[in-house]
Each structure stands twice: as structure tokens, then as C-alpha cells.
Protein backbone atom coordinates (compact mmCIF):
# COMPACT_ATOMS: atom_id res chain seq x y z
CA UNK A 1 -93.84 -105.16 36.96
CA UNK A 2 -94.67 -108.19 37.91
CA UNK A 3 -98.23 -108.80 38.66
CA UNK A 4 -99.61 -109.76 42.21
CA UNK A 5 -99.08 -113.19 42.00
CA UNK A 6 -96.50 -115.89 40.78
CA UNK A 7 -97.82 -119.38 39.87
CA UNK A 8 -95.94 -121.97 41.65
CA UNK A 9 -95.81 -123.74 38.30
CA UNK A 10 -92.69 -124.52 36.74
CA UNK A 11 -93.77 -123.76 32.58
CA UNK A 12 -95.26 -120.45 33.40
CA UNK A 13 -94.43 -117.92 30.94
CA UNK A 14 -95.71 -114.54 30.47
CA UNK A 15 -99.73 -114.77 31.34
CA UNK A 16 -98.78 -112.85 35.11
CA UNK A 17 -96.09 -111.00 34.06
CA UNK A 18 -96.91 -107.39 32.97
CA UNK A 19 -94.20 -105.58 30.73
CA UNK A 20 -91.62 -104.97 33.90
CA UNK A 21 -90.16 -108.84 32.93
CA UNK A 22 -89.89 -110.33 29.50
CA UNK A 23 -91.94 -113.82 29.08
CA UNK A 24 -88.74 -115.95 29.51
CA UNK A 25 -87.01 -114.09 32.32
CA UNK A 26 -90.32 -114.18 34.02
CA UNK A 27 -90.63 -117.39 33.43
CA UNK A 28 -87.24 -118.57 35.02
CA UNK A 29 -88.41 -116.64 37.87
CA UNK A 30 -91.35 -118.60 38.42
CA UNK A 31 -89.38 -121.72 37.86
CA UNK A 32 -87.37 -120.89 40.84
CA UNK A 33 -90.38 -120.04 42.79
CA UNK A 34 -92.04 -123.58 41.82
CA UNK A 35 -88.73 -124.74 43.29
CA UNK A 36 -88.37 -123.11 46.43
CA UNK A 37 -92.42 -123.87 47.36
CA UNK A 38 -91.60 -127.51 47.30
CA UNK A 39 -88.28 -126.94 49.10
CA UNK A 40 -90.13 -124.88 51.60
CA UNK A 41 -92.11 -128.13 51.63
CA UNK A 42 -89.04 -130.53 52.41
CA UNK A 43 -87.83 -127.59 55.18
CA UNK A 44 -91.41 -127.91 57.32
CA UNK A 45 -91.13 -131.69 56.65
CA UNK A 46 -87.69 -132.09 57.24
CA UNK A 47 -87.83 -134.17 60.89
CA UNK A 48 -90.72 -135.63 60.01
CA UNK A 49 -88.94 -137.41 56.90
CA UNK A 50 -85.93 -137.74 58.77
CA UNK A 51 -83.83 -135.48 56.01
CA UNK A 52 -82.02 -133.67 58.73
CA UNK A 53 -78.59 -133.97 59.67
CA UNK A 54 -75.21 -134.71 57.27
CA UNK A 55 -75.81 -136.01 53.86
CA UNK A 56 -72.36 -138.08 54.63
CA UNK A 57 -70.31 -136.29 52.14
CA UNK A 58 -68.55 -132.95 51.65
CA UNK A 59 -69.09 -129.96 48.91
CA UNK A 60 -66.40 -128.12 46.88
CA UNK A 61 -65.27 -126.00 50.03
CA UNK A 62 -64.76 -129.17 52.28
CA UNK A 63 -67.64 -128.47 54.31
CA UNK A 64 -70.48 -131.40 55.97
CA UNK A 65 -73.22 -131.31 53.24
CA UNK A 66 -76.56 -131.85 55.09
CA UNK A 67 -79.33 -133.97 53.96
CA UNK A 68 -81.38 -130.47 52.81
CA UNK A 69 -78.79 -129.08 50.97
CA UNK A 70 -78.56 -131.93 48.44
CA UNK A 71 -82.17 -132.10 48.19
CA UNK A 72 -82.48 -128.67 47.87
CA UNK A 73 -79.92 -128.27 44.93
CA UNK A 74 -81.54 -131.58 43.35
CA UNK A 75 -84.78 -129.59 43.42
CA UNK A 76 -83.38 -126.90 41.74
CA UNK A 77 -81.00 -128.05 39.44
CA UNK A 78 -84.29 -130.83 37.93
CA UNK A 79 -86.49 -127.30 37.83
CA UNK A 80 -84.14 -125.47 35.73
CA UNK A 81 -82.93 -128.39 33.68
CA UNK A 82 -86.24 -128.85 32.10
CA UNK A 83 -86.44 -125.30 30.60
CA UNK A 84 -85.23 -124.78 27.23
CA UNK A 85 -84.30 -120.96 28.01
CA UNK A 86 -81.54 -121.89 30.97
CA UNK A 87 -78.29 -123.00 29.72
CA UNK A 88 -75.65 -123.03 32.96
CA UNK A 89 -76.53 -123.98 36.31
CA UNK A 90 -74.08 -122.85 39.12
CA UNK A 91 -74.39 -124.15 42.57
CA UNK A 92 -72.53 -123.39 45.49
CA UNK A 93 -73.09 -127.40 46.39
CA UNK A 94 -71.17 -128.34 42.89
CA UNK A 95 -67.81 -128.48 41.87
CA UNK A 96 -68.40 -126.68 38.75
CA UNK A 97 -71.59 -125.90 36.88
CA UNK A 98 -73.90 -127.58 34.55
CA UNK A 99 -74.41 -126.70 30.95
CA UNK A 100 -77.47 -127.71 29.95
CA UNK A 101 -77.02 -126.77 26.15
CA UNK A 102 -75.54 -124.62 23.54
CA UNK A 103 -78.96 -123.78 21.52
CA UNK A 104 -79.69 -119.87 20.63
CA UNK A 105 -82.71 -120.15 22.71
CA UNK A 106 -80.72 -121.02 26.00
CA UNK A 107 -80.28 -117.32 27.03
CA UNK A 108 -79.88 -117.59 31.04
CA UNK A 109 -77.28 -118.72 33.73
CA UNK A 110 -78.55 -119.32 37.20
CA UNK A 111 -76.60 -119.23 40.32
CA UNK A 112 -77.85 -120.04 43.25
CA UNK A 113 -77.25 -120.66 47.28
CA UNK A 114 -79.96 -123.73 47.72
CA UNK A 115 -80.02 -123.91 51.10
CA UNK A 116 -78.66 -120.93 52.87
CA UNK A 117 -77.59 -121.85 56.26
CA UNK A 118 -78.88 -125.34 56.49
CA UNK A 119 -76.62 -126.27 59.77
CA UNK A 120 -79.34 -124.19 61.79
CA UNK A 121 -81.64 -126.12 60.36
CA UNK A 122 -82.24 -128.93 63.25
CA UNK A 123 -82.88 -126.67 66.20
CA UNK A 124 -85.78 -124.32 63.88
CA UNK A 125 -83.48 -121.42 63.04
CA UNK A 126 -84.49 -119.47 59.54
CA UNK A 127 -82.42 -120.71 56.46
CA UNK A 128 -83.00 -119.68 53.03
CA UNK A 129 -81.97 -119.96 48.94
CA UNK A 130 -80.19 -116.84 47.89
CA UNK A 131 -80.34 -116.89 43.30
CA UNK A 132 -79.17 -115.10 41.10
CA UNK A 133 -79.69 -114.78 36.88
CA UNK A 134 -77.42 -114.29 34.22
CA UNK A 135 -77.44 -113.67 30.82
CA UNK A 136 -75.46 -115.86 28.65
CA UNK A 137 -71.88 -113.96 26.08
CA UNK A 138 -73.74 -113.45 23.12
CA UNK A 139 -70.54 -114.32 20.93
CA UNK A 140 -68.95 -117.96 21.16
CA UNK A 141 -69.63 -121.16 22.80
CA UNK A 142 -71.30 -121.16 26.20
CA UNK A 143 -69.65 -122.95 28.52
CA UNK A 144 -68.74 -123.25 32.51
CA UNK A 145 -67.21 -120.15 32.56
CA UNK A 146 -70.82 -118.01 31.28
CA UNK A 147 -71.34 -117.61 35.31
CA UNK A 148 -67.76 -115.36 35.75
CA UNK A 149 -69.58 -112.08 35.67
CA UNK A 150 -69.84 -109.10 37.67
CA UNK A 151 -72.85 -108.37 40.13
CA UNK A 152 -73.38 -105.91 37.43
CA UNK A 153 -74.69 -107.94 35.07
CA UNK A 154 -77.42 -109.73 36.70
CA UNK A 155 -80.24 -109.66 35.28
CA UNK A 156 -82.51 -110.73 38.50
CA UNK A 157 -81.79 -111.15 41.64
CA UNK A 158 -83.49 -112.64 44.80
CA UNK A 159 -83.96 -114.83 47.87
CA UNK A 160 -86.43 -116.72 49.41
CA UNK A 161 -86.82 -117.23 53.57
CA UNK A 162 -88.11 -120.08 54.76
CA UNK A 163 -88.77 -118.82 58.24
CA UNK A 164 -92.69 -118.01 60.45
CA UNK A 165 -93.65 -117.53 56.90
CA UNK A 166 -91.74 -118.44 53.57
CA UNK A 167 -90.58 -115.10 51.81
CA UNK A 168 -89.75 -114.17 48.64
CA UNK A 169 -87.79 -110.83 47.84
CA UNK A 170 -86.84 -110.16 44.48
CA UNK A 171 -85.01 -107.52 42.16
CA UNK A 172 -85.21 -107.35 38.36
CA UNK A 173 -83.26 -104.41 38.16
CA UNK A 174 -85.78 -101.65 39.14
CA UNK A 175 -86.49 -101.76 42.71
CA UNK A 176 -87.32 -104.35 45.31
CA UNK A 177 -90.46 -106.13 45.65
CA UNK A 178 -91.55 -108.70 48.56
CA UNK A 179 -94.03 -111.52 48.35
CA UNK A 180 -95.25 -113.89 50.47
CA UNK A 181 -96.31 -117.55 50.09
CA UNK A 182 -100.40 -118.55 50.58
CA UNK A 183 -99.98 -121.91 52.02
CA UNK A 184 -103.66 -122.04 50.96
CA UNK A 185 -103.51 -121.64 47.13
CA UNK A 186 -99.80 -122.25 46.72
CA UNK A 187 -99.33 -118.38 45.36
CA UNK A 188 -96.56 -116.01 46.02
CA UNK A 189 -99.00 -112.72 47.09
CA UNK A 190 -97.36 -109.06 46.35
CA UNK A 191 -96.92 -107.85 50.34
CA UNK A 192 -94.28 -104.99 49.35
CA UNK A 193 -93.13 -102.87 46.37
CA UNK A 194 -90.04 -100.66 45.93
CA UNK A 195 -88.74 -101.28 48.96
CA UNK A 196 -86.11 -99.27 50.82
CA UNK A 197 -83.66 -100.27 53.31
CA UNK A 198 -83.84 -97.03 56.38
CA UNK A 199 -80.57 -94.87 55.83
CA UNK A 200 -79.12 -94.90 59.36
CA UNK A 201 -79.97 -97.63 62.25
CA UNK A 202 -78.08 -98.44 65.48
CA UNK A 203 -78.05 -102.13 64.55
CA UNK A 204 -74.96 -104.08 63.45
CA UNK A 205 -74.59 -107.96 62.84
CA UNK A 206 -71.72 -109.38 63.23
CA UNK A 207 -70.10 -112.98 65.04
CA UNK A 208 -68.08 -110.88 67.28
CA UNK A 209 -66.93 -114.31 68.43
CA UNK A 210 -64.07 -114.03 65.98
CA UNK A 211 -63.03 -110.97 67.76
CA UNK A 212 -59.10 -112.20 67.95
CA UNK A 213 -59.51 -112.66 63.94
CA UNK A 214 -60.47 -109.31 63.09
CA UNK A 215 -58.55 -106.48 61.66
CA UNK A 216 -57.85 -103.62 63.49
CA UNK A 217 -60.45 -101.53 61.62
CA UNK A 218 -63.05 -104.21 62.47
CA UNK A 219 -62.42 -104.00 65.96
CA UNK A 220 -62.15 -100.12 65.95
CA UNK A 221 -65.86 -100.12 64.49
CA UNK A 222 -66.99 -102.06 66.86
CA UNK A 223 -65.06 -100.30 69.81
CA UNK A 224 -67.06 -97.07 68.48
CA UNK A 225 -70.65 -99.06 67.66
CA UNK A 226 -70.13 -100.17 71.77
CA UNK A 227 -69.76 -96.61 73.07
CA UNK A 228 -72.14 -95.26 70.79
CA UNK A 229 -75.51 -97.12 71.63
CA UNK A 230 -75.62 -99.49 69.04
CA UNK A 231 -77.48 -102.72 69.48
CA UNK A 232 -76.12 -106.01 68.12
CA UNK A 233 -78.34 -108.61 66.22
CA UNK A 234 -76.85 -111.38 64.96
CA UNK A 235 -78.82 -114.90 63.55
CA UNK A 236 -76.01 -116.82 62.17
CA UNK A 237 -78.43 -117.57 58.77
CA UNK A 238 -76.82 -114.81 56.36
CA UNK A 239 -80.99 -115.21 54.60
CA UNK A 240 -82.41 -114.14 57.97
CA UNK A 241 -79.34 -111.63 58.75
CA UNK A 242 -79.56 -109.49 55.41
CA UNK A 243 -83.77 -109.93 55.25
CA UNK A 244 -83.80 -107.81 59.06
CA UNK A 245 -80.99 -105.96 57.89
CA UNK A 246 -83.03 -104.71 55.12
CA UNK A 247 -86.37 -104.39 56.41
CA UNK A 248 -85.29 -102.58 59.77
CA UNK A 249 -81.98 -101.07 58.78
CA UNK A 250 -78.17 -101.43 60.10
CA UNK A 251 -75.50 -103.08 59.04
CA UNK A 252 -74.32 -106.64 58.17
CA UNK A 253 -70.40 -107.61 58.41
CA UNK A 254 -68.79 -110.47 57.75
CA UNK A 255 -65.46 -109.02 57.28
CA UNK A 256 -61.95 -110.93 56.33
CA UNK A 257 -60.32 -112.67 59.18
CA UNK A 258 -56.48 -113.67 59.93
CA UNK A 259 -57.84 -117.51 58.85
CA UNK A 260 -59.71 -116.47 55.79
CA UNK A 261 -57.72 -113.12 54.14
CA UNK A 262 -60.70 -113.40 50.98
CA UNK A 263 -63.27 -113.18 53.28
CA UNK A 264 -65.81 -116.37 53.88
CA UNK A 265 -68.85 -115.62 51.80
CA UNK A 266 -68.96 -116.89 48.53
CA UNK A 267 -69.06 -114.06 45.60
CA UNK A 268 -71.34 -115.71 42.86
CA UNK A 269 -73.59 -117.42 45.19
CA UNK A 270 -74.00 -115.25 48.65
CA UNK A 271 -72.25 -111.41 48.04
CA UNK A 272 -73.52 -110.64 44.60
CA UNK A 273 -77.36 -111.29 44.73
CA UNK A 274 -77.32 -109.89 48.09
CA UNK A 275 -75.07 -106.62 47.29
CA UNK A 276 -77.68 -106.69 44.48
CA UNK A 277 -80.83 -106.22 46.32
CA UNK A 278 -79.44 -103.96 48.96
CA UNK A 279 -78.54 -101.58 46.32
CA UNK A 280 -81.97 -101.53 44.28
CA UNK A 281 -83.12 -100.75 47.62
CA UNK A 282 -80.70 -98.19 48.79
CA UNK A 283 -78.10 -99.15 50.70
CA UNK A 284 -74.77 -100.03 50.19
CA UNK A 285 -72.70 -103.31 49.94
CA UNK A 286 -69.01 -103.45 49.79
CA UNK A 287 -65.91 -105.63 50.23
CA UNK A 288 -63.96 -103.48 52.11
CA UNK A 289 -63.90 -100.03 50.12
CA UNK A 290 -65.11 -101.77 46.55
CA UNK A 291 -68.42 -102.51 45.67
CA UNK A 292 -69.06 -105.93 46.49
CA UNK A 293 -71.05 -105.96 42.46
CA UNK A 294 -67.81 -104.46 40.58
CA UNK A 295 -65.37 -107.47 41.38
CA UNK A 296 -64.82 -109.45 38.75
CA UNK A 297 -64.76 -112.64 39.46
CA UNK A 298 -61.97 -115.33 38.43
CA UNK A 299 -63.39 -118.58 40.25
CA UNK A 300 -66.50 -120.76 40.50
CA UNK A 301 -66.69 -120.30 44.05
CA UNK A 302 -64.61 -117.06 45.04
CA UNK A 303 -64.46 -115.80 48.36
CA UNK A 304 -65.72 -112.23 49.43
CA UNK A 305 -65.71 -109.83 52.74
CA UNK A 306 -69.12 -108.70 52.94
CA UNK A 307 -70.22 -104.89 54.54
CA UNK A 308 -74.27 -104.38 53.59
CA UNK A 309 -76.77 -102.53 54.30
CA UNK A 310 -78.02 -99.04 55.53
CA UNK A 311 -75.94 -96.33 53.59
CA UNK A 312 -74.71 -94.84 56.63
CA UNK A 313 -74.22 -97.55 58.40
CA UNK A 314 -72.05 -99.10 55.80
CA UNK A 315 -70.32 -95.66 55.41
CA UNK A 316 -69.49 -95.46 59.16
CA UNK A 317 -67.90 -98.79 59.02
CA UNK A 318 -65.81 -97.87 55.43
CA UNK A 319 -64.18 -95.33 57.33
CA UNK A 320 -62.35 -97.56 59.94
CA UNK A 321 -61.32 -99.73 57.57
């Protein structure tokens, strides 16, 4: 398990780690925490040093870029290029990933959401980096293409909330565990172990703006979640979204729309690390009927329908679609 505490400190290895994480996967961890403490830095700093707004450029999908989500992915991206364990980087901010090397040692892929939600970030709304890790094909040359896995595979999964106070929650593969940052000693302190995301809640988030774009089933749902006292909570930061979702239960849709058929989320970056932790705590997370983890995915930066969280909840809403 891993031990009370994670070192922001990007070498760490294995000295607070107990025998829940391997050295180096710990270690990658903590590499990404390192990160995300000085991006959580940049975030509370961000009018002050005048990094908010658009960067002036556009990312793979054709969207503004703002000032915080290059920084953030140039935080990350100089964090994990200095280990000699990480061998592809994946960022929903590139075009394609970054291979780092092709050495035996170089074991790990990392995918990662820097800056989850940055467009909220100028009027104080809660963004967040979602991350994911991979193991590298143990056969053949590891190239761009190590990142096409299934949720499945992941080895670790995670985000961090940069919100009243910045939050880590994290999944190696048995269970969910919170943390919080100490501003005071720069630690990540244990707050939460094995958590577990409440079976049933009245709560659904959803942009019901987007109403006209819905399927029928969508709208059926929400017909029924209307007339049967549900309450609707919706933050518009998927980070902030699927953190309530999971600590106080309901369920989180961003389903396929007439305008985008695939769904909007992205698969490596957003749906899988997410569907991830909602199962080790749970719940459920599908795309449509199929487990959002079990798609296989064919593209860099593949789109998904997302349905997470309580397993009723996500149940009820299967069966109108």
C-alpha cells in the first residue's frame, strides 16, 4: 500500500512505498505528484502571473489551448522525461506522443489530461489532471503506438483536483485511496482508503443544455430522473464532476450527441482512468452498454460516450438506452 505520505520529489523511489507498489511504479507516481504540486502552484498563481486566458494556438482536436494547459503539459512532459523508467508520453495537448527511449529499463507509458477543464479556469471554477500508466509490449520496438491499450491494462490510475484544497485520488489496481496536499510541508497526507462510491443516489450530471442533441434514450432517462425526485448537479469540470460523483454517489453522463456520434470525451486521456477508478471503487462506467475499459482503442485521441458512477444509477440509465 502506499504509505501515508508521497514526497513531492521527482527521484523518489521506493523509501515510502510499502509492498502494495513496486519501487519504479511508485516512483512514477510520485513523479506525477511532484508535477501536479507545482502545477497546483501555477493554478493559485495563475492571475497573478498573468498565465490565464488562450495560449494563441490550437491542440490536436482544434480547440483554444489556454495559457495553463501548455504549462501544465510542459510540467509534465519535463517530469517524466527525466526518468529512465518512462518511455512514451501521451498527452491529450499533443499530436502524437513522445518516446523517450527504447532501453529495457523504460517499462512505463503515461497518459495524461494536464489540465482538465482549464476554460473554467478564469472565473475560480475546479479543474484538474486526470493520468493514467501503462506498461510498455514486452516483445518488439516501443513506439507511439505502446499507449493503444485497453482500460484494462493500466497499471495505475488517478487524478488530482485542484479545487478549496488540491486532491489526489489514486488506483493501483486494488482499491481507491485519497490524499490530500499539506501546503505546509509540501506532502500528499493519506485522508481516505478503499474508497467506495454509494450504490444508489438521486443525483445525475449532465449539460442538459444539449437537450435537442440527445438520443431518445437520453432524454427518456432524464424524463424519468425529472418525475422521480432526482436532483441535478452539474460543474462543467469533468475532475470536479466525477470527484462528487464518487464521493456522494449518482451518476455522470456525457452521452453521444447528433454533432458528435463517438461521444466528446477523449478515451485514453478522460474515459479510461476515470472508468478505472470508479470501478476499483464500485461503480460502473460504460459507453453506452460496453464497459467504457474493454474498448480497444485504434487512435491517439479517440472519442468516447461516458455513463459513470453509482452501480444503480448507471444501471437505471443502461436500460433506456
Amino acid at each position: 500500500m502506499i504509505s501515508e505520505q508521497i514526497r513531492l520529489e521527482q527521484n523518489l523511489r521506493s523509501k515510502d512505498l510499502t509492498e502494495k507498489v513496486d519501487g519504479d511504479l511508485g516512483g512514477v507516481i510520485s513523479t506525477i505528484a511532484a508535477a501536479t504540486g507545482a502545477i497546483a502552484a501555477e493554478v493559485r498563481r495563475a492571475r497573478i502571473n498573468d498565465v490565464l486566458g488562450m495560449a494563441g494556438d490550437t491542440n490536436v482536436h482544434g480547440e483554444d489551448q489556454q495559457k495553463l494547459d501548455v504549462l501544465a503539459d510542459s510540467i509534465l512532459l519535463g517530469r517524466l522525461s527525466a526518468r529512465a523508467d518512462v518511455a512514451v508520453f501521451a498527452s491529450e495537448e499533443l499530436d502524437k506522443p513522445v518516446v523517450f527511449g527504447q532501453e529495457a529499463s523504460r517499462k512505463f507509458c503515461v497518459v495524461t489530461d494536464p489540465l482538465d477543464g482549464s476554460s473554467n479556469i478564469d472565473v475560480a471554477v475546479s479543474v484538474g489532471t486526470i493520468f493514467s500508466i501503462l506498461g510498455t509490449p514486452t516483445t518488439g520496438e516501443v513506439g507511439e503506438t505502446a499507449v493503444l491499450q485497453k482500460g484494462t491494462m493500466q497499471l495505475a490510475a488517478g487524478y488530482v483536483l485542484y479545487g478549496s484544497s488540491v486532491v489526489m485520488v489514486l488506483s493501483t489496481g486494488d482499491g481507491v485511496d485519497m490524499y490530500v496536499l499539506d501546503p505546509s510541508t509540501e506532502e500528499f497526507i493519506l485522508v481516505g482508503e478503499k474508497i467506495k462510491v454509494p450504490k444508489e443516489k438521486k443525483i445525475y450530471s449532465i449539460n442538459e443544455a444539449y437537450w435537442e442533441d440527445f438520443s431518445d434514450g437520453v432524454r427518456a432517462y432524464l424524463d424519468f430522473a425529472h418525475k422521480n425526485g432526482y436532483g441535478s448537479r452539474y460543474i462543467g469540470s469533468m475532475v470536479a464532476d466525477v470527484h462528487r460523483t464518487l464521493l456522494k454517489g449518482g451518476v455522470f453522463i456525457y452521452p453521444a450527441t447528433t454533432k458528435a456520434p463517438g461521444g466528446k470525451l477523449r478515451l485514453l486521456y478522460e474515459g479510461n482512468p476515470m472508468a478505472y477508478l470508479i470501478e476499483q471503487a464500485g461503480g460502473q462506467a460504460l459507453t453506452d452498454r460496453t464497459r467504457i475499459v474493454e474498448v480497444m482503442p485504434t487512435d491517439f485521441h479517440e472519442r468516447t460516450s461516458v455513463i459513470l458512477g453509482s452501480s444503480g444509477e448507471v444501471s437505471t440509465v443502461s436500460r433506456f438506452l
